[in-house]
Protein backbone atom coordinates (compact mmCIF):
# COMPACT_ATOMS: atom_id res chain seq x y z
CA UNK A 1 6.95 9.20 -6.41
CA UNK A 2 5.61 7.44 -3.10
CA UNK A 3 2.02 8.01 -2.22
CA UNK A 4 0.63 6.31 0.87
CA UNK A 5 -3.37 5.97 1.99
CA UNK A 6 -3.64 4.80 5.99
CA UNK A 7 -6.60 4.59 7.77
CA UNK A 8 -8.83 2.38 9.62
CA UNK A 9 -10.94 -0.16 7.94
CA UNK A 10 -14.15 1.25 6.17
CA UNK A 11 -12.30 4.61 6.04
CA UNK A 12 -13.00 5.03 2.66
CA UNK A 13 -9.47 4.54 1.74
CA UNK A 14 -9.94 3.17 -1.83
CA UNK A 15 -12.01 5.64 -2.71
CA UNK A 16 -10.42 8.22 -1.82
CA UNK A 17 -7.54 6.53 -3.25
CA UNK A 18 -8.91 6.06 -6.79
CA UNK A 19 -9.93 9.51 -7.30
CA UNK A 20 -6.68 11.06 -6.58
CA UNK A 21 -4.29 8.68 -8.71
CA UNK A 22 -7.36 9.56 -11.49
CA UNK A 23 -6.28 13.74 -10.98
CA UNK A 24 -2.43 12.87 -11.20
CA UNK A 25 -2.45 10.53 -13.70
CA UNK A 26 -3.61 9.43 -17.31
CA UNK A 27 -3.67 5.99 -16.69
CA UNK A 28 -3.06 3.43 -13.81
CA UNK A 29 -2.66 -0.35 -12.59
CA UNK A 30 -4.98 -1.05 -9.99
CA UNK A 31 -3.27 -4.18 -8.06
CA UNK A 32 -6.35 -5.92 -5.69
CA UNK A 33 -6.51 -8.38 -3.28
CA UNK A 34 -9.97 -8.48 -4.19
CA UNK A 35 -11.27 -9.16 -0.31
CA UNK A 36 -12.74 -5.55 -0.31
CA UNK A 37 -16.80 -5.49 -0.65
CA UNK A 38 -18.08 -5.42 -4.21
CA UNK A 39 -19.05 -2.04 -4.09
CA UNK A 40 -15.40 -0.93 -5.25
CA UNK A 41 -15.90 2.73 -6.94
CA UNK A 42 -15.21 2.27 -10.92
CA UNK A 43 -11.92 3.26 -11.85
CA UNK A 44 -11.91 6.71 -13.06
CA UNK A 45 -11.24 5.72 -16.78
CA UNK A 46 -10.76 3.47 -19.45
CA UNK A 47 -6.86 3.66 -19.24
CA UNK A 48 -7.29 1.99 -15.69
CA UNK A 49 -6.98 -1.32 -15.40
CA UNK A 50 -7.28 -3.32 -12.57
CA UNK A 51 -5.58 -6.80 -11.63
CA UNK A 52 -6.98 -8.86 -8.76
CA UNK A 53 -4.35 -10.40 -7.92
CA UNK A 54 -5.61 -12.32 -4.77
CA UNK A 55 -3.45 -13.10 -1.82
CA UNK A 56 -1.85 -15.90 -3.44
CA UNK A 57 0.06 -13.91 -5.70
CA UNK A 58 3.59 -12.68 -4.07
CA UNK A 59 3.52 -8.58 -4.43
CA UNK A 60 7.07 -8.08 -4.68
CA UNK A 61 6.87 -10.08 -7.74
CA UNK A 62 4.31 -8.34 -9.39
CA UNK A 63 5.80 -4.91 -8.51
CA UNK A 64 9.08 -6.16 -9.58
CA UNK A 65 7.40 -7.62 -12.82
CA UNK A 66 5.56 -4.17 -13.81
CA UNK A 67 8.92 -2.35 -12.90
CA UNK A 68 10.89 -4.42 -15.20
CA UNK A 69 8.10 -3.70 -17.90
CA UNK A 70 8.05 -0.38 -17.39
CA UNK A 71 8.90 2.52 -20.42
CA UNK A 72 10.85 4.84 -17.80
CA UNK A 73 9.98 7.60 -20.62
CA UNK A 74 6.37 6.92 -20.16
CA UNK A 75 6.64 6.21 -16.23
CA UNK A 76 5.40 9.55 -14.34
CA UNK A 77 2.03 8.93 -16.79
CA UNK A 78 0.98 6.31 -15.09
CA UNK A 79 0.28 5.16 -11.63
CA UNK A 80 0.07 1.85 -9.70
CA UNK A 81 -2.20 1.75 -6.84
CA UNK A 82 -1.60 -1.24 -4.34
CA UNK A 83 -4.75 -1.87 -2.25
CA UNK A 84 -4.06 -3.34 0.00
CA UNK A 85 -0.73 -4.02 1.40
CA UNK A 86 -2.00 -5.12 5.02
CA UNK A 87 -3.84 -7.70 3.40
CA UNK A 88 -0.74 -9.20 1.02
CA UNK A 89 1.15 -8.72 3.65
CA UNK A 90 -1.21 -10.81 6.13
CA UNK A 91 -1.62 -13.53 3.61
CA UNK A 92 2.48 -13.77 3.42
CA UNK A 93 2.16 -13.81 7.27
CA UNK A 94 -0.52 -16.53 7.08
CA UNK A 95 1.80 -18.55 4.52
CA UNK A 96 4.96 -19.77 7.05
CA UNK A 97 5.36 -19.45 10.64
CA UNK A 98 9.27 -18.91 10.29
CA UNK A 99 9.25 -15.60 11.80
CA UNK A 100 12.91 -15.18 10.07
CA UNK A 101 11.61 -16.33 6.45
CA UNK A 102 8.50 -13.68 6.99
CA UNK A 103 11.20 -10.60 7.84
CA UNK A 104 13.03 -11.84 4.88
CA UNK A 105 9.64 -11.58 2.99
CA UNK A 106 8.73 -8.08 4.60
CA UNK A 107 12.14 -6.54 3.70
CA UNK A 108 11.98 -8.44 -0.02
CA UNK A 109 8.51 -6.53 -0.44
CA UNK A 110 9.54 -3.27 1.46
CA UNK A 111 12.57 -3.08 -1.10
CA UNK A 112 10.82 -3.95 -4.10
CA UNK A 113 7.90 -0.88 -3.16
CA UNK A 114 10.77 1.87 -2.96
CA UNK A 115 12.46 1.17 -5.65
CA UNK A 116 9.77 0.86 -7.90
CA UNK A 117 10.38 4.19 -10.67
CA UNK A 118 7.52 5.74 -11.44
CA UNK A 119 3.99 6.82 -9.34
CA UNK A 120 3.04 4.27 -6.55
CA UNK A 121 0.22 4.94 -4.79
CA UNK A 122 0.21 2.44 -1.62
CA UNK A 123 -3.15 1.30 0.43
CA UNK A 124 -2.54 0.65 3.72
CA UNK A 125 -4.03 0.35 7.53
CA UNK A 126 -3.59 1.93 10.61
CA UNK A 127 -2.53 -0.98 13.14
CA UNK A 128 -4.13 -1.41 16.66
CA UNK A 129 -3.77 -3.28 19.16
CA UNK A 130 -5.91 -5.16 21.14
CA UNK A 131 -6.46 -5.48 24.82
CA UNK A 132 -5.02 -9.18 25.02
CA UNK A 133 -3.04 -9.82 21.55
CA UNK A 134 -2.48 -13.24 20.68
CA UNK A 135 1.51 -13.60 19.95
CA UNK A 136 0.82 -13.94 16.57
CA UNK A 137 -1.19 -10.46 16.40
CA UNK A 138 1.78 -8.53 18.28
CA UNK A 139 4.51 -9.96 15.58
CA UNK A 140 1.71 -8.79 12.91
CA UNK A 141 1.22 -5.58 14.54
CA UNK A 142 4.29 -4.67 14.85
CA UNK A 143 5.88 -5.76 11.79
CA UNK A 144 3.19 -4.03 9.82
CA UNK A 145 3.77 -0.63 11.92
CA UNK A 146 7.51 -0.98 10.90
CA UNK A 147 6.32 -1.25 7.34
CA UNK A 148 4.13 1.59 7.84
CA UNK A 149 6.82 3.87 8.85
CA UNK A 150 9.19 2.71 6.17
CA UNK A 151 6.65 4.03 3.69
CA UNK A 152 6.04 7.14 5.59
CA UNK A 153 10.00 8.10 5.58
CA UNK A 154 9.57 7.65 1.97
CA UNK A 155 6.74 8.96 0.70
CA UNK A 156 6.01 11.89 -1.09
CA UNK A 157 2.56 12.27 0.33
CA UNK A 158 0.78 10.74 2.97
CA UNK A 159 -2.85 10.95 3.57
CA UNK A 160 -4.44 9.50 6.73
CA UNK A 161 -8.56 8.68 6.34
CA UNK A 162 -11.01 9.12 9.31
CA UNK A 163 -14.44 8.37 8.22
CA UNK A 164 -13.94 9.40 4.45
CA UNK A 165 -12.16 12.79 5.53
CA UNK A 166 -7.96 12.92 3.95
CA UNK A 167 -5.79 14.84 6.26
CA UNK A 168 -2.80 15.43 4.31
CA UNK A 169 -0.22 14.48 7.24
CA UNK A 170 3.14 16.10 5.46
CA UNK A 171 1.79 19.03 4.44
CA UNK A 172 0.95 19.28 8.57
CA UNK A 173 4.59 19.28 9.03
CA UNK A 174 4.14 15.77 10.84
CA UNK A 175 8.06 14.52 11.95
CA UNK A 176 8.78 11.11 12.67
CA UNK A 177 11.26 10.86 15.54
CA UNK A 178 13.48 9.01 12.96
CA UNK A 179 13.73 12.07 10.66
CA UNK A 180 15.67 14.24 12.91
C-alpha cells in the first residue's frame, strides 16, 4: 500500500504524516534525512523507530535493504515513512552532473519505492518554479514532478497539505490526464 504526503515546505507534512501511519499501523520505520528543524513531533510510539539516514545514504538501498528483511506475514503491521524524498532525491542530484547517470538513479529509486510490499508512506514536495530557473533547477523541477506523478498513479492515498490542512486528493475523484 502506497501513501503519499505533498505539500509546500512548512506545510506540516511530517506531522501530519506521523500521526496517520501511527492510526494504520502498530509499528513503523521512520527513514530521515534529518535536515528538517529539531522540533520533529515524537513518533507516536515505542514500536517506531526512526533512522536518520542523512543524504549520504542511497534510498533505494535502504528501501531495498528493509524489503529484503521484511516478514511478508508481518508486512501490512508495519509502516515505513520516507521523509523526505525531495531531499534524497536532491542530494543524488547534487552527487553527479551526468544528467543520464541521475535518470538512471531516479528510475533505480522510483522502482525500488513501488515495489516495496508492505505500507509505504512517502514525504514529498510540491515543485515550483521560479521566475528565472537556473538550468539546473528546471532538470530538478521537472524530474521531481515526474517522480511526483509516478507516485500519484500509484498510490493508494494521496494527501496534499496547505498550511497544516490534508485534502485527501483521491477521495476528490482527482484524474491525472495519464489515467484515462
Amino acid at each position: 500500500m502506497l501513501i503519499t504526503v505533498t505539500g509546500g515546505i512548512g506545510s506540516g507534512k511530517t506531522r501530519f504524516a506521523l500521526k496517520y501511519a501511527a492510526g494504520i499501523s502498530r509499528e513503523g520505520v521512520y527513514l530521515s534525512t534529518g535536515d528538517h528543524d529539531p522540533v520533529i513531533p515524537e513518533l507516536p510510539s515505542a514500536h517506531y523507530r526512526a533512522i536518520h539516514a542523512g543524504n549520504g545514504q542511497h534510498l533505494t538501498e535502504v528501501i531495498t535493504q528493509i524489503n529484503r528483511e521484511s516478514n511478508l506475514f508481518l508486512a501490512d503491521q508495519r509502516i515505513v515513512i520516507v521523509d523526505s524524498l525531495t531531499s534524497w532525491m536532491a542530494a543524488g542530484f547534487r552527487a553527479t552532473e551526468d544528467l543520464d547517470h541521475q535518470r538512471s538513479e531516479t528510475q533505480l529509486l522510483l522502482d525500488a519505492l513501488l515495489s516495496y510490499q508492505g505500507k509505504l508512506l512517502v514525504i514529498t514536495n510540491e515543485m515550483h518554479g521560479t521566475l528565472h530557473p537556473t538550468e539546473e533547477e528546471r532538470i530538478f523541477t521537472a524530474r521531481m514532478a515526474s517522480v511526483n506523478r509516478m507516485l500519484q498513479i500509484h498510490a493508494e492515498k494521496m494527501y496534499l497539505l496547505v498550511s497544516g490542512l490534508a485534502i485527501d486528493l483521491k477521495s476528490q475523484g482527482m484524474r491525472n490526464e495519464d489515467e484515462r
